[in-house]
N, C-alpha and C. Protein backbone atom coordinates (compact mmCIF):
# COMPACT_ATOMS: atom_id res chain seq x y z
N UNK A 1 49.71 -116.84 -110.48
CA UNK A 1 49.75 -115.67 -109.62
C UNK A 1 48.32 -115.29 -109.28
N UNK A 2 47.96 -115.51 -108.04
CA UNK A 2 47.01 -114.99 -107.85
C UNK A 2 46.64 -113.63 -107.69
N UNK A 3 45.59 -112.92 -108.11
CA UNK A 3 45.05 -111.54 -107.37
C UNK A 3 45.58 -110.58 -109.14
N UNK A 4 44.86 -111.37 -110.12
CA UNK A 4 45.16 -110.70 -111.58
C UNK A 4 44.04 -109.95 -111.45
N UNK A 5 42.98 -110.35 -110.51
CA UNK A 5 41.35 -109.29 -110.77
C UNK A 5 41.75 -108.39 -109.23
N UNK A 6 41.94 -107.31 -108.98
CA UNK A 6 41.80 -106.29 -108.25
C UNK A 6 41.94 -104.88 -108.54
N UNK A 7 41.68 -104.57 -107.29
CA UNK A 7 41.84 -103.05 -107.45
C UNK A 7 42.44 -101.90 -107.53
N UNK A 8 43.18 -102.07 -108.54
CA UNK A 8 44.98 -101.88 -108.60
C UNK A 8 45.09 -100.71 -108.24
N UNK A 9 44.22 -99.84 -108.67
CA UNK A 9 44.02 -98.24 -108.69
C UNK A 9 43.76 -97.64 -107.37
N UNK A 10 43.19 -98.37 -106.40
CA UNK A 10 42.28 -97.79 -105.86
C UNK A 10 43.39 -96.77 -104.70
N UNK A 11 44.49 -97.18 -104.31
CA UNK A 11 45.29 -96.20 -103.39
C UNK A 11 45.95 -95.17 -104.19
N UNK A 12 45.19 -95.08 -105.87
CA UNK A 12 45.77 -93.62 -106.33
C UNK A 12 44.51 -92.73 -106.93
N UNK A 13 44.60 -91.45 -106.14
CA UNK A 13 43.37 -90.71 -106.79
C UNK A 13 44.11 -90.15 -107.61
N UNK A 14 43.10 -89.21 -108.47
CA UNK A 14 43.26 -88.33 -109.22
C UNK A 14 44.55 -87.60 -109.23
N UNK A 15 44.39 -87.12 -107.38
CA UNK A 15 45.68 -85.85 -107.48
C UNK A 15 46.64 -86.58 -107.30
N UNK A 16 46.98 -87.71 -107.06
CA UNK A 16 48.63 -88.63 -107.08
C UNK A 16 48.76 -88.69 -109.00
N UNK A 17 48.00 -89.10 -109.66
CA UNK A 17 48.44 -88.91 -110.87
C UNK A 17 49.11 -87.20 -111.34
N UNK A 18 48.15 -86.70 -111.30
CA UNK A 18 49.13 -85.09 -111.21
C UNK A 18 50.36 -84.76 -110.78
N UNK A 19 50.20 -85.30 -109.44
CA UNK A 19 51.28 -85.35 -109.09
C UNK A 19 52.89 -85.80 -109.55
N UNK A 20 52.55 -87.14 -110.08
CA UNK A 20 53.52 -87.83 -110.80
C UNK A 20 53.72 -87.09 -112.05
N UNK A 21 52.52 -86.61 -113.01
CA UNK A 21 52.97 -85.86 -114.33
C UNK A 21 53.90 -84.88 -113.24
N UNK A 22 53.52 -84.09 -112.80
CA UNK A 22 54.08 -82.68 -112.27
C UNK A 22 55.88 -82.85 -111.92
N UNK A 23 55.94 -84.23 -111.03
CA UNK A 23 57.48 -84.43 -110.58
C UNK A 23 58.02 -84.97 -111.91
N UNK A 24 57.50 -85.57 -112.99
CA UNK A 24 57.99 -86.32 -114.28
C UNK A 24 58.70 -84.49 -114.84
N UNK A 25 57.27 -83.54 -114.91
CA UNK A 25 58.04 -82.79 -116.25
C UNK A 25 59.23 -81.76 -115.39
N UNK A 26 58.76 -82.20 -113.74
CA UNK A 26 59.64 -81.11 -112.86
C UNK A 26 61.42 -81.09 -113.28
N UNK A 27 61.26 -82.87 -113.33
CA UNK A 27 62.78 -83.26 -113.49
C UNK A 27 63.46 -82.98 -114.96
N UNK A 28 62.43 -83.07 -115.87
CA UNK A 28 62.98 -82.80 -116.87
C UNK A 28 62.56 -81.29 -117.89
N UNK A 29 62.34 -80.62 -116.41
CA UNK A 29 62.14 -78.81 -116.81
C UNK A 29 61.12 -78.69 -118.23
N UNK A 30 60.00 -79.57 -118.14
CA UNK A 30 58.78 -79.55 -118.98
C UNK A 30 57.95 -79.02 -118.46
N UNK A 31 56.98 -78.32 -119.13
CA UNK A 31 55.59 -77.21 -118.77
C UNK A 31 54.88 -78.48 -118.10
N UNK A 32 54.36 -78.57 -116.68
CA UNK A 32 53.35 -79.28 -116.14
C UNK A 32 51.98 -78.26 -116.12
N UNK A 33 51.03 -79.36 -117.27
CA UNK A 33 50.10 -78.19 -117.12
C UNK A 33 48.91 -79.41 -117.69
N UNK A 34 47.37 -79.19 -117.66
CA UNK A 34 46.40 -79.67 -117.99
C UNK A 34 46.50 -79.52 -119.13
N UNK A 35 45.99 -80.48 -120.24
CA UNK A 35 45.68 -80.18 -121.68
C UNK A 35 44.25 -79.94 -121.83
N UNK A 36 43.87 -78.93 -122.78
CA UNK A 36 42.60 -78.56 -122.46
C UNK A 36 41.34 -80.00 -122.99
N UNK A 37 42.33 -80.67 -124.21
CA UNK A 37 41.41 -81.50 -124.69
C UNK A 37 40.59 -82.88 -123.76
N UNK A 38 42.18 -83.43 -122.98
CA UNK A 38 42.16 -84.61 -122.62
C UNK A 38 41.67 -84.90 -121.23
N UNK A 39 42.18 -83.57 -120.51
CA UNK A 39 42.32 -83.32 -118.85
C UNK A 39 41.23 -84.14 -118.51
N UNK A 40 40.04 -83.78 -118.90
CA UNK A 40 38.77 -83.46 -117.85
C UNK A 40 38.21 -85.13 -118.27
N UNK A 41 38.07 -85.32 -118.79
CA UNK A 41 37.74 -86.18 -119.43
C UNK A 41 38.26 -88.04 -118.85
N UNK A 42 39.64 -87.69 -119.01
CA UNK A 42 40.65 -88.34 -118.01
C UNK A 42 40.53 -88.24 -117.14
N UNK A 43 40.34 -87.23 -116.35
CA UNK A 43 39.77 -87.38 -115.17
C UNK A 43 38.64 -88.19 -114.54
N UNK A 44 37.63 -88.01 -115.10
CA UNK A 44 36.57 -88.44 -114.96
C UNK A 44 36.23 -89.95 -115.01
N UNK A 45 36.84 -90.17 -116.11
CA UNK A 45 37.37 -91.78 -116.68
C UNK A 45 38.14 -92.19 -115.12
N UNK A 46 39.03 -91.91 -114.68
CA UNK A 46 39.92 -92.19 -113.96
C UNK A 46 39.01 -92.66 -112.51
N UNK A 47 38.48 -91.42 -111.76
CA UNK A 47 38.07 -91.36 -110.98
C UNK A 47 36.76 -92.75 -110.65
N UNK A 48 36.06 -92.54 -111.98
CA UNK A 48 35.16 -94.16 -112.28
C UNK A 48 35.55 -95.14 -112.23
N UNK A 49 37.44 -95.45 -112.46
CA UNK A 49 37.74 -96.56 -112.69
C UNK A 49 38.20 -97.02 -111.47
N UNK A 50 39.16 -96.00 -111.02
CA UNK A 50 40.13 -96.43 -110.00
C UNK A 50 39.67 -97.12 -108.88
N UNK A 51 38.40 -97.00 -108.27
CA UNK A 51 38.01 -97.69 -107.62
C UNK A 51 37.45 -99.70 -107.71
N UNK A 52 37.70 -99.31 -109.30
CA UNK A 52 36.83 -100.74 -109.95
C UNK A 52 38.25 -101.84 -109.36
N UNK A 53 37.49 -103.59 -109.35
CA UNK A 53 38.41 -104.46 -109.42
C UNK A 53 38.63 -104.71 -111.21
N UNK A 54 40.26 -104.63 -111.35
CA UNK A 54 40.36 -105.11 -112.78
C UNK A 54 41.08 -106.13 -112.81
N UNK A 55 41.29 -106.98 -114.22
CA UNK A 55 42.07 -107.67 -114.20
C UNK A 55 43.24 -107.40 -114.31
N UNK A 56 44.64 -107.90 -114.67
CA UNK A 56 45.96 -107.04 -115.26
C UNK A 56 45.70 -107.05 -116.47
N UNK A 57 45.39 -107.46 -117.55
CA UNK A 57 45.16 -106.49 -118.91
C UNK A 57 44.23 -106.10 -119.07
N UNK A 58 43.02 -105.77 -118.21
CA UNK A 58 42.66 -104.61 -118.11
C UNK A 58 43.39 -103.34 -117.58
N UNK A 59 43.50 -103.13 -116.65
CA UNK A 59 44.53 -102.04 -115.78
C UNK A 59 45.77 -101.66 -117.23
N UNK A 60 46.00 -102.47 -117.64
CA UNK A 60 46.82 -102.18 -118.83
C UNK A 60 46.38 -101.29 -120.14
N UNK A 61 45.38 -101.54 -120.64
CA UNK A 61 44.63 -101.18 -121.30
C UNK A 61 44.46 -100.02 -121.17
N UNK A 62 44.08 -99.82 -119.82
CA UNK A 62 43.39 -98.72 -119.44
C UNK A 62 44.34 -97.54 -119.14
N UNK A 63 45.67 -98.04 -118.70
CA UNK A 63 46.55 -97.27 -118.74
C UNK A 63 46.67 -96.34 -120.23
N UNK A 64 46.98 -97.53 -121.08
CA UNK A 64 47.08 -97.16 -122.76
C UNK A 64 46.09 -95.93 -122.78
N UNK A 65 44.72 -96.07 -122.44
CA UNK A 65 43.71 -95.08 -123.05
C UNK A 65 43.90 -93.96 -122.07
N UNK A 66 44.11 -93.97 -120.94
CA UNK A 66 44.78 -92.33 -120.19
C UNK A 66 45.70 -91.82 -121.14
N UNK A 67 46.70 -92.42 -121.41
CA UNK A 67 47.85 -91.94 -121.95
C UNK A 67 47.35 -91.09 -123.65
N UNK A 68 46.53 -92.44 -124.20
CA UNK A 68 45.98 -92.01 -125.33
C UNK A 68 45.34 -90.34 -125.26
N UNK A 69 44.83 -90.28 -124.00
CA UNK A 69 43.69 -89.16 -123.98
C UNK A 69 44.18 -88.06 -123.43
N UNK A 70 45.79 -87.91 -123.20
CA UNK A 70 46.85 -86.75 -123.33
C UNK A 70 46.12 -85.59 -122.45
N UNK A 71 45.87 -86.30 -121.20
CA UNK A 71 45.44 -85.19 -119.88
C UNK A 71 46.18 -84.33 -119.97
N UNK A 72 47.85 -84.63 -120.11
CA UNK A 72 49.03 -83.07 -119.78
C UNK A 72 49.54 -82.98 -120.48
N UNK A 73 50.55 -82.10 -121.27
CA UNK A 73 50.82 -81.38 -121.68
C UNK A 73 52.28 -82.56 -122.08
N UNK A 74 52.79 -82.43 -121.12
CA UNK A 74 53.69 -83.16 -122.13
C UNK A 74 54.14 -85.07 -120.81
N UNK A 75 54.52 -85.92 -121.18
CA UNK A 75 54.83 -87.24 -120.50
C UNK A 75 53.49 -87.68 -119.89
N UNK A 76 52.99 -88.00 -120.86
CA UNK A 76 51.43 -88.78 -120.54
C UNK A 76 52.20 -89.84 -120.36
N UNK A 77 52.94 -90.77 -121.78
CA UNK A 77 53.28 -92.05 -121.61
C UNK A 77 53.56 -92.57 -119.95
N UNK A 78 55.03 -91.63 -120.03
CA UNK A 78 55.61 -91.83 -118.75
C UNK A 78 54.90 -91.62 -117.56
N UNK A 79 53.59 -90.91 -117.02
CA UNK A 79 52.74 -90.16 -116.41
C UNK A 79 52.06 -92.10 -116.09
N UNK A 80 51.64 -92.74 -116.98
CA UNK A 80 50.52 -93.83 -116.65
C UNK A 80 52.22 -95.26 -116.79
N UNK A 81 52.88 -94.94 -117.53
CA UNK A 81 53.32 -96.12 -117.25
C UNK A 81 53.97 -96.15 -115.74
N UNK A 82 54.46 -95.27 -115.27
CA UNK A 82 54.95 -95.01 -113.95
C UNK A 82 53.82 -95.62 -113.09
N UNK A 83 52.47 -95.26 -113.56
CA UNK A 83 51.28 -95.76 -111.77
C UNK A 83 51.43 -96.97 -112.39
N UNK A 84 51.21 -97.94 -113.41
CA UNK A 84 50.69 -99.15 -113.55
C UNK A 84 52.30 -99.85 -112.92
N UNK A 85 53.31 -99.58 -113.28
CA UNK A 85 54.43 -100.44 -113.02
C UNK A 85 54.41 -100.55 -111.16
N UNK A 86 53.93 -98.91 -111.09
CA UNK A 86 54.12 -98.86 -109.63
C UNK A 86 53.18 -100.09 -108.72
N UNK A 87 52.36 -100.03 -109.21
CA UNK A 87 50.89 -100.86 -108.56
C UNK A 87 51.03 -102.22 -108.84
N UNK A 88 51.72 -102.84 -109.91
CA UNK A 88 51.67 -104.15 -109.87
C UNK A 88 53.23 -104.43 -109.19
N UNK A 89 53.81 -104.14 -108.93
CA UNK A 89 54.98 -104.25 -107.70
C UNK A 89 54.67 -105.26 -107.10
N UNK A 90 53.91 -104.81 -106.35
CA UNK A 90 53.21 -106.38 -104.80
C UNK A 90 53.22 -107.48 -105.75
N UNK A 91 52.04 -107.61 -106.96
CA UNK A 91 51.91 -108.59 -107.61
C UNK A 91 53.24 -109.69 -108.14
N UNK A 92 53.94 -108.58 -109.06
CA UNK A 92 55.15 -108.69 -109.12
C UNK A 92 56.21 -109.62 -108.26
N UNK A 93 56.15 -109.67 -107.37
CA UNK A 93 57.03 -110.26 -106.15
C UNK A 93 57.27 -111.71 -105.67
N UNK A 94 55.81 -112.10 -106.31
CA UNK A 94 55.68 -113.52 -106.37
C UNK A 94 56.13 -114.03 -107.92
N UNK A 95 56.56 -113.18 -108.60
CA UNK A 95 57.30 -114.10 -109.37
C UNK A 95 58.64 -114.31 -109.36
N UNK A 96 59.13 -115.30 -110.05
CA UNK A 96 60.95 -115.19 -110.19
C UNK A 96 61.52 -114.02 -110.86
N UNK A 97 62.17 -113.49 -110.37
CA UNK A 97 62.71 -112.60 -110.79
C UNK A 97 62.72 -111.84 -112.72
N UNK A 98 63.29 -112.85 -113.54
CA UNK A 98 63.40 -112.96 -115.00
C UNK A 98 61.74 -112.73 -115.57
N UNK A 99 60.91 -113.14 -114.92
CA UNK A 99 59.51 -113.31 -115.48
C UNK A 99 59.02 -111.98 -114.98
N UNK A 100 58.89 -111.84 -113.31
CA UNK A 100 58.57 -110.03 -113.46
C UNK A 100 58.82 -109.34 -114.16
N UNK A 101 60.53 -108.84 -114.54
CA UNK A 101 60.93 -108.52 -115.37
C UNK A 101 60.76 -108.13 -117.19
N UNK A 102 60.39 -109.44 -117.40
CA UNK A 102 59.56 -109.63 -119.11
C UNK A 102 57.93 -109.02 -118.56
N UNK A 103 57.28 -109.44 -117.74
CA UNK A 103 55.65 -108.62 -117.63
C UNK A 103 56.06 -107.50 -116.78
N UNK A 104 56.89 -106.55 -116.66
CA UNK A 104 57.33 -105.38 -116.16
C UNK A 104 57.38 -104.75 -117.41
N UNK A 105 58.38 -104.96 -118.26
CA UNK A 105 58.63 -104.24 -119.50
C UNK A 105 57.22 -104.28 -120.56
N UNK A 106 56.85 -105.72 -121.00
CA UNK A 106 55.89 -105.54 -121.40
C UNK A 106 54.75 -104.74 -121.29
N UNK A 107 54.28 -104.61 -119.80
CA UNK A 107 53.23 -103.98 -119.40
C UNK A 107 53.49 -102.37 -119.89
N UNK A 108 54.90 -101.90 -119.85
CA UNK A 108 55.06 -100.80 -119.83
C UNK A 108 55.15 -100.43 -121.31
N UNK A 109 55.22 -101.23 -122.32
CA UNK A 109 55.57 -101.10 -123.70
C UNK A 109 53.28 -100.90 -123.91
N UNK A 110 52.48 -101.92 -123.12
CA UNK A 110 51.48 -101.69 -123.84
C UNK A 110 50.71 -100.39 -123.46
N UNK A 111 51.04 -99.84 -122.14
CA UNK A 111 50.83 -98.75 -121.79
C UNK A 111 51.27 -97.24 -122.31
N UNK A 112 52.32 -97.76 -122.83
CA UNK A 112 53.00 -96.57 -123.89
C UNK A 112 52.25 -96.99 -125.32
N UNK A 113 51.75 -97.93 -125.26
CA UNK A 113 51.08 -97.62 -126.99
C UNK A 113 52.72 -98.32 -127.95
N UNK A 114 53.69 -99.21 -128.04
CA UNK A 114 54.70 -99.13 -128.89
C UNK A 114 54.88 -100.87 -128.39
N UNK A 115 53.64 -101.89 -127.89
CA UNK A 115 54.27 -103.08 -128.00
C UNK A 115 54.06 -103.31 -129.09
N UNK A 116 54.66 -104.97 -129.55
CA UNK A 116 54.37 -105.84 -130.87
C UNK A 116 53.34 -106.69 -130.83
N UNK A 117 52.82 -107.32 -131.75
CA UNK A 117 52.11 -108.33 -131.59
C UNK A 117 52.71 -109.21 -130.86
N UNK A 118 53.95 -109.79 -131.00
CA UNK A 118 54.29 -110.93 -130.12
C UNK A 118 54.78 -110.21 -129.04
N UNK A 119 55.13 -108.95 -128.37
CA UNK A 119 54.70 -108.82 -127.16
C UNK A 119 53.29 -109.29 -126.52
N UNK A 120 52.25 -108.92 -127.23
CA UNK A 120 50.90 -108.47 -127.05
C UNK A 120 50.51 -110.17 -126.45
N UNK A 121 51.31 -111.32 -127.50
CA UNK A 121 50.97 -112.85 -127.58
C UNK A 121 51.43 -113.07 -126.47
N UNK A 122 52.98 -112.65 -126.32
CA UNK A 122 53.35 -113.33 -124.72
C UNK A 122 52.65 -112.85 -123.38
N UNK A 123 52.36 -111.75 -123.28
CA UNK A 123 51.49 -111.01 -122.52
C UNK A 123 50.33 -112.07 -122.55
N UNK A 124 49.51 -112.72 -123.46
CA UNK A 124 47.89 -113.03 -123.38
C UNK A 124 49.14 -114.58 -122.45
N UNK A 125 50.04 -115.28 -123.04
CA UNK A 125 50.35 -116.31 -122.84
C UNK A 125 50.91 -116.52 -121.62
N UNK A 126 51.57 -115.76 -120.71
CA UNK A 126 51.94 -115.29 -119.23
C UNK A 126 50.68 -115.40 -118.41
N UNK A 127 50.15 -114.37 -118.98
CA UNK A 127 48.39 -114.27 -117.79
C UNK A 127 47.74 -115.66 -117.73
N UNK A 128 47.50 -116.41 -118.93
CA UNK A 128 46.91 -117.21 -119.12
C UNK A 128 47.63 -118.50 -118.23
N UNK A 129 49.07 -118.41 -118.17
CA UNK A 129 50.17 -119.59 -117.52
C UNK A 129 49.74 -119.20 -115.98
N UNK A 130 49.65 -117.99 -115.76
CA UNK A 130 49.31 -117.54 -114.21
C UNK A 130 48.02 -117.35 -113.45
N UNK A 131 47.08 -117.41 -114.33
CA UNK A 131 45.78 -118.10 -113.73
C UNK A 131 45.18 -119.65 -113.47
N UNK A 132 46.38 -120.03 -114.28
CA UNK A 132 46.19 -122.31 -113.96
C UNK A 132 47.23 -122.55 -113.11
């Protein structure tokens, strides 16, 4: 699969992430609100990155450490796994169906912080099958 190094981020600023926390806790009648610790910080991080070309486990990663750094108040997980699943879509498309699928879930298990090691293995072993 080509196009594992880009700029996955770059058609989401700052306020589309808000946004998404905001409609996440809207639906499920949760306080949408900044956390005082993580917000700014995340932000900042964000705004530096989003423009960068990454690879896909980078962009992954990086998802993990937004989430880690608990910008809102409550559905961080869901808050970053939602943009990363969203953004590799296109990518996504060129594969067969069953294989999106396994690096769909995966991606979203390392972004939530709750994969396994042998997630983590098939993940290095996928990327690695899709750059030869």
């Amino acid at each position: 699969m080509k196009g594992l190094v880009r700029p996955w981020l770059k058609a989401v600023p700052w306020a589309s992430v808000v946004a998404i926390n905001a409609s996440l806790c809207q639906a499920r009648k949760a306080l949408h609100k900044p956390a005082s610790d993580g917000y700014d910080r995340t932000r900042v991080l964000w705004e530096q990155t989003q423009p960068r070309d990454l690879h896909l486990k980078e962009l992954l990663c990086f998802g993990q450490q937004c989430h880690r750094l608990a910008p809102f108040c409550f559905y961080n997980g869901n808050t970053f796994v939602t943009i990363v699943k969203t953004v590799m879509e296109d990518a996504l498309k060129r594969l067969p169906p069953e294989r999106a699928f396994v690096l769909r879930s995966i991606a979203g298990h390392i972004v939530a912080g709750t994969a396994t090691d042998l997630e983590e293995k098939q993940l290095d072993k996928m990327l690695s099958e899709l750059e030869s």
